[in-house]
PDB file of N, CA and C in Angstrom:
ATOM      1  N   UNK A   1     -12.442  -7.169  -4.207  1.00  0.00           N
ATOM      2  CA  UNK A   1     -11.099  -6.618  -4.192  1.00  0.00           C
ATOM      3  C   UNK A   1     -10.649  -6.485  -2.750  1.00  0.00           C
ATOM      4  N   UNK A   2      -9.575  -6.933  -2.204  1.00  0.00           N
ATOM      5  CA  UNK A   2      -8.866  -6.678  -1.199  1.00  0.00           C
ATOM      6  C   UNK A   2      -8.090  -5.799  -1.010  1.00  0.00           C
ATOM      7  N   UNK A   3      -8.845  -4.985   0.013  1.00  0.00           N
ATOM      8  CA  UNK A   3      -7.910  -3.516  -0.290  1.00  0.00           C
ATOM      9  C   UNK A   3      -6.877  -3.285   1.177  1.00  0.00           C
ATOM     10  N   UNK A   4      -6.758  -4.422   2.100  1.00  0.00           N
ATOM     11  CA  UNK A   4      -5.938  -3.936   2.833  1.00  0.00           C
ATOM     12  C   UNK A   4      -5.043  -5.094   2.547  1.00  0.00           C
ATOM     13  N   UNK A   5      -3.445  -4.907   3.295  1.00  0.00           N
ATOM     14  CA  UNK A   5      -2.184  -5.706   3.252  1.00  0.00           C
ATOM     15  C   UNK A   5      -1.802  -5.575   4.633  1.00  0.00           C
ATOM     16  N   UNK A   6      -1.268  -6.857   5.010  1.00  0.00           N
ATOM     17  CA  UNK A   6      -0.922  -7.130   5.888  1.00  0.00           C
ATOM     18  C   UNK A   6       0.711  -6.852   5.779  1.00  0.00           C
ATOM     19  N   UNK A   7       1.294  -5.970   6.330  1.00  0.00           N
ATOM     20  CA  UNK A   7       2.528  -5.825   6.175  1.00  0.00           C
ATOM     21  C   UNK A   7       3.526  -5.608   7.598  1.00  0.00           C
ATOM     22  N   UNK A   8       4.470  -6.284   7.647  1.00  0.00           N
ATOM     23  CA  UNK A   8       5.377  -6.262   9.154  1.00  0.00           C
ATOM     24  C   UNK A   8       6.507  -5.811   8.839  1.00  0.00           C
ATOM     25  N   UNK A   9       7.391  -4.979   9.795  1.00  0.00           N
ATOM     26  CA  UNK A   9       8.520  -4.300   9.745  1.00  0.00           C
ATOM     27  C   UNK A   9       9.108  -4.574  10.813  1.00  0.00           C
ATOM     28  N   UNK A  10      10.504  -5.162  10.784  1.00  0.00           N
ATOM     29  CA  UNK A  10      11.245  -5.530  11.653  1.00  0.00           C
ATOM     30  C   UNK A  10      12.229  -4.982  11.895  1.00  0.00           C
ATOM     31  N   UNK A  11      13.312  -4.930  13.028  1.00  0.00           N
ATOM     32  CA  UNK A  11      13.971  -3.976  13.355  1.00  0.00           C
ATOM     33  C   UNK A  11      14.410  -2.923  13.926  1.00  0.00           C
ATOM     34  N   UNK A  12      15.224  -2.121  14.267  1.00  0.00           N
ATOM     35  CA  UNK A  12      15.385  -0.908  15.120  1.00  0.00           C
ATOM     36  C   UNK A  12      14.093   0.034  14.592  1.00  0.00           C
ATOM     37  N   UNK A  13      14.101   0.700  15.965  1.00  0.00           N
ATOM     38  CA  UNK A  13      12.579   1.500  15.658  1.00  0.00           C
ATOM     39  C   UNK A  13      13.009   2.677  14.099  1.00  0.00           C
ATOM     40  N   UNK A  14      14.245   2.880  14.152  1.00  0.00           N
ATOM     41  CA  UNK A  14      14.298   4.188  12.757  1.00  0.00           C
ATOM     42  C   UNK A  14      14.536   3.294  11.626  1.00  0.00           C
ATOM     43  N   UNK A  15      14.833   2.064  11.624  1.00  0.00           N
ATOM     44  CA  UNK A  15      14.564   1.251  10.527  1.00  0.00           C
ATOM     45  C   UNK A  15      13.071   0.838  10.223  1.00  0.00           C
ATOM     46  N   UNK A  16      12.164   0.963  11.097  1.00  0.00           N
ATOM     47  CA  UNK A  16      10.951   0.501  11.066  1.00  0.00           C
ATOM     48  C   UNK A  16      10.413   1.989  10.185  1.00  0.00           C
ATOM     49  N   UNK A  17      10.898   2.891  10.780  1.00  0.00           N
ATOM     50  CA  UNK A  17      10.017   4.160  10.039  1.00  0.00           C
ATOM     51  C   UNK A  17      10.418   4.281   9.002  1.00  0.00           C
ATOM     52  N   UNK A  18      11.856   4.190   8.834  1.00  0.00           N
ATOM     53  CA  UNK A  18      11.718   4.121   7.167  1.00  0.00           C
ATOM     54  C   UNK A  18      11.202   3.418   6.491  1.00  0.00           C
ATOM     55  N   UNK A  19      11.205   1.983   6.784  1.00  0.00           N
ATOM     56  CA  UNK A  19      10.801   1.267   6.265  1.00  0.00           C
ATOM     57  C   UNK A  19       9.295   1.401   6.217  1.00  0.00           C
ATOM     58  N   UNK A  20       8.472   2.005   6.620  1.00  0.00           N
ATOM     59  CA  UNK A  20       6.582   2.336   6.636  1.00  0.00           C
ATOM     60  C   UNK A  20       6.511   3.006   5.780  1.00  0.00           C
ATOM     61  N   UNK A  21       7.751   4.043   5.719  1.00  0.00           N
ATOM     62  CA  UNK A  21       7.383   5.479   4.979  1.00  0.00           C
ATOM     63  C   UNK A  21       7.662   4.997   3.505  1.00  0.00           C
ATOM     64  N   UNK A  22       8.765   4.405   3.262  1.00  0.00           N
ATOM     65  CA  UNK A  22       9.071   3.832   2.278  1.00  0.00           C
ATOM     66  C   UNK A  22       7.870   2.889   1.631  1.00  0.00           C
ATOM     67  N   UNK A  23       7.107   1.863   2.429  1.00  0.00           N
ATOM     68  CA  UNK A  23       5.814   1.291   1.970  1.00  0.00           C
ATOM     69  C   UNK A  23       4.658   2.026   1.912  1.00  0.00           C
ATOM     70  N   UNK A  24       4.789   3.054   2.381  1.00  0.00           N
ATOM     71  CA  UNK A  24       3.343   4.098   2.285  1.00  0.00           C
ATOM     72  C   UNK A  24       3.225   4.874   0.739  1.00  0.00           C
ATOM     73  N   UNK A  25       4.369   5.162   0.358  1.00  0.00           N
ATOM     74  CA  UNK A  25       4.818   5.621  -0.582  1.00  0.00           C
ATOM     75  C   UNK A  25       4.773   4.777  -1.871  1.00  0.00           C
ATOM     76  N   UNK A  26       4.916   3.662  -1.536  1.00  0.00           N
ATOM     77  CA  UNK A  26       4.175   2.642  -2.872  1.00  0.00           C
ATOM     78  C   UNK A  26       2.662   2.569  -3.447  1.00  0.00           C
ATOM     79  N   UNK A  27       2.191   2.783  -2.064  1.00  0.00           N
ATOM     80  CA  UNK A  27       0.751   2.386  -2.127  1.00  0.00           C
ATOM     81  C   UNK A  27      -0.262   3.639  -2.428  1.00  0.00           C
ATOM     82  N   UNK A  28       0.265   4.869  -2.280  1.00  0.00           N
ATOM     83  CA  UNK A  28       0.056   5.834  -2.675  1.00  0.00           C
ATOM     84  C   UNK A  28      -0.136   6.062  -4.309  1.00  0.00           C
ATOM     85  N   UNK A  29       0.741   5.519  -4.758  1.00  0.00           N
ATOM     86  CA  UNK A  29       0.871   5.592  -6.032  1.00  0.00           C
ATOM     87  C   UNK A  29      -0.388   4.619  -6.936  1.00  0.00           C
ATOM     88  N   UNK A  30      -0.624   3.673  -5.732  1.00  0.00           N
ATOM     89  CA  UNK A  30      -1.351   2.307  -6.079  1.00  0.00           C
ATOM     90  C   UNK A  30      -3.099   3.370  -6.365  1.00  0.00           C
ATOM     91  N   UNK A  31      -3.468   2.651  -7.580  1.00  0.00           N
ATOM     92  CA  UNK A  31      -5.217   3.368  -7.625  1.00  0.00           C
ATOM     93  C   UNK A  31      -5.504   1.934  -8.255  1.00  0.00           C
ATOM     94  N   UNK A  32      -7.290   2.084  -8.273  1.00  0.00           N
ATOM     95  CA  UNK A  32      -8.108   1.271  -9.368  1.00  0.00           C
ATOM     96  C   UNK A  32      -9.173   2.481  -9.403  1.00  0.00           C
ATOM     97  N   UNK A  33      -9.763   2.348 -10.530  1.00  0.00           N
ATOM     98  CA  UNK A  33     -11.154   2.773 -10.947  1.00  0.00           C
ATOM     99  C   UNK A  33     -12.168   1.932 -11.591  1.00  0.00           C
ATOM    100  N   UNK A  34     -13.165   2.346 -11.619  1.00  0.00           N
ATOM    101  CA  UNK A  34     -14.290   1.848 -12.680  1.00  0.00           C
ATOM    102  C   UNK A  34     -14.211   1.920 -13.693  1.00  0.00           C
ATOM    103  N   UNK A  35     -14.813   0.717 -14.557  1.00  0.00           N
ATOM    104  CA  UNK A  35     -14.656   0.857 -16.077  1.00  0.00           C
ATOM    105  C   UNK A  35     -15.881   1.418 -16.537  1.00  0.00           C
ATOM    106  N   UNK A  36     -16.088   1.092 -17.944  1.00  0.00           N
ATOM    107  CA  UNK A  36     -17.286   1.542 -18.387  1.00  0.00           C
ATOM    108  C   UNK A  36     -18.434   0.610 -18.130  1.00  0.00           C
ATOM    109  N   UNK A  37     -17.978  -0.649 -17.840  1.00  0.00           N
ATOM    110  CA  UNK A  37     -19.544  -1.769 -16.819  1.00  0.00           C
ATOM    111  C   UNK A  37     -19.203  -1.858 -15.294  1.00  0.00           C
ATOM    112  N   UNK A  38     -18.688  -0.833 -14.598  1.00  0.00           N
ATOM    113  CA  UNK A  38     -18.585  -0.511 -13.317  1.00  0.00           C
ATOM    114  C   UNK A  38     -17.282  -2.212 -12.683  1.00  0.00           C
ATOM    115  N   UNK A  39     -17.100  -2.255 -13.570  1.00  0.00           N
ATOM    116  CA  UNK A  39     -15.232  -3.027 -12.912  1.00  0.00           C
ATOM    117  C   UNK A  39     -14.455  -2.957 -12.852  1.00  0.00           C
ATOM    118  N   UNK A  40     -13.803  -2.808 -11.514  1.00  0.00           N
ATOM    119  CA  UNK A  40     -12.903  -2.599 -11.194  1.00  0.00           C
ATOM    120  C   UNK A  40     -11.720  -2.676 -12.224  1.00  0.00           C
ATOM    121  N   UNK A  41     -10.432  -1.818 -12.672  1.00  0.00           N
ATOM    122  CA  UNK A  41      -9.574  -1.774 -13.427  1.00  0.00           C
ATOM    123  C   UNK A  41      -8.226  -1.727 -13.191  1.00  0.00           C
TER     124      UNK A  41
END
């Protein structure tokens, strides 16, 4: 499983922060767990 993303933000620096905060906030939400034969789900 690949757990990091390569992600770029372009733009004025307060467009850039929103724009992080705004992608941080996706990924937050993002989970996996184990199943019952230990795979990933």
């Amino acid at each position: 499983m690949n757990v990091v993303k390569d992600v770029t933000f372009e733009g004025a620096i307060i467009q850039q922060v929103r724009s992080t905060i705004d992608y941080l906030e996706t990924q937050v939400s993002e989970h996996s767990f184990l199943g019952e034969h230990g795979q990933t789900q």
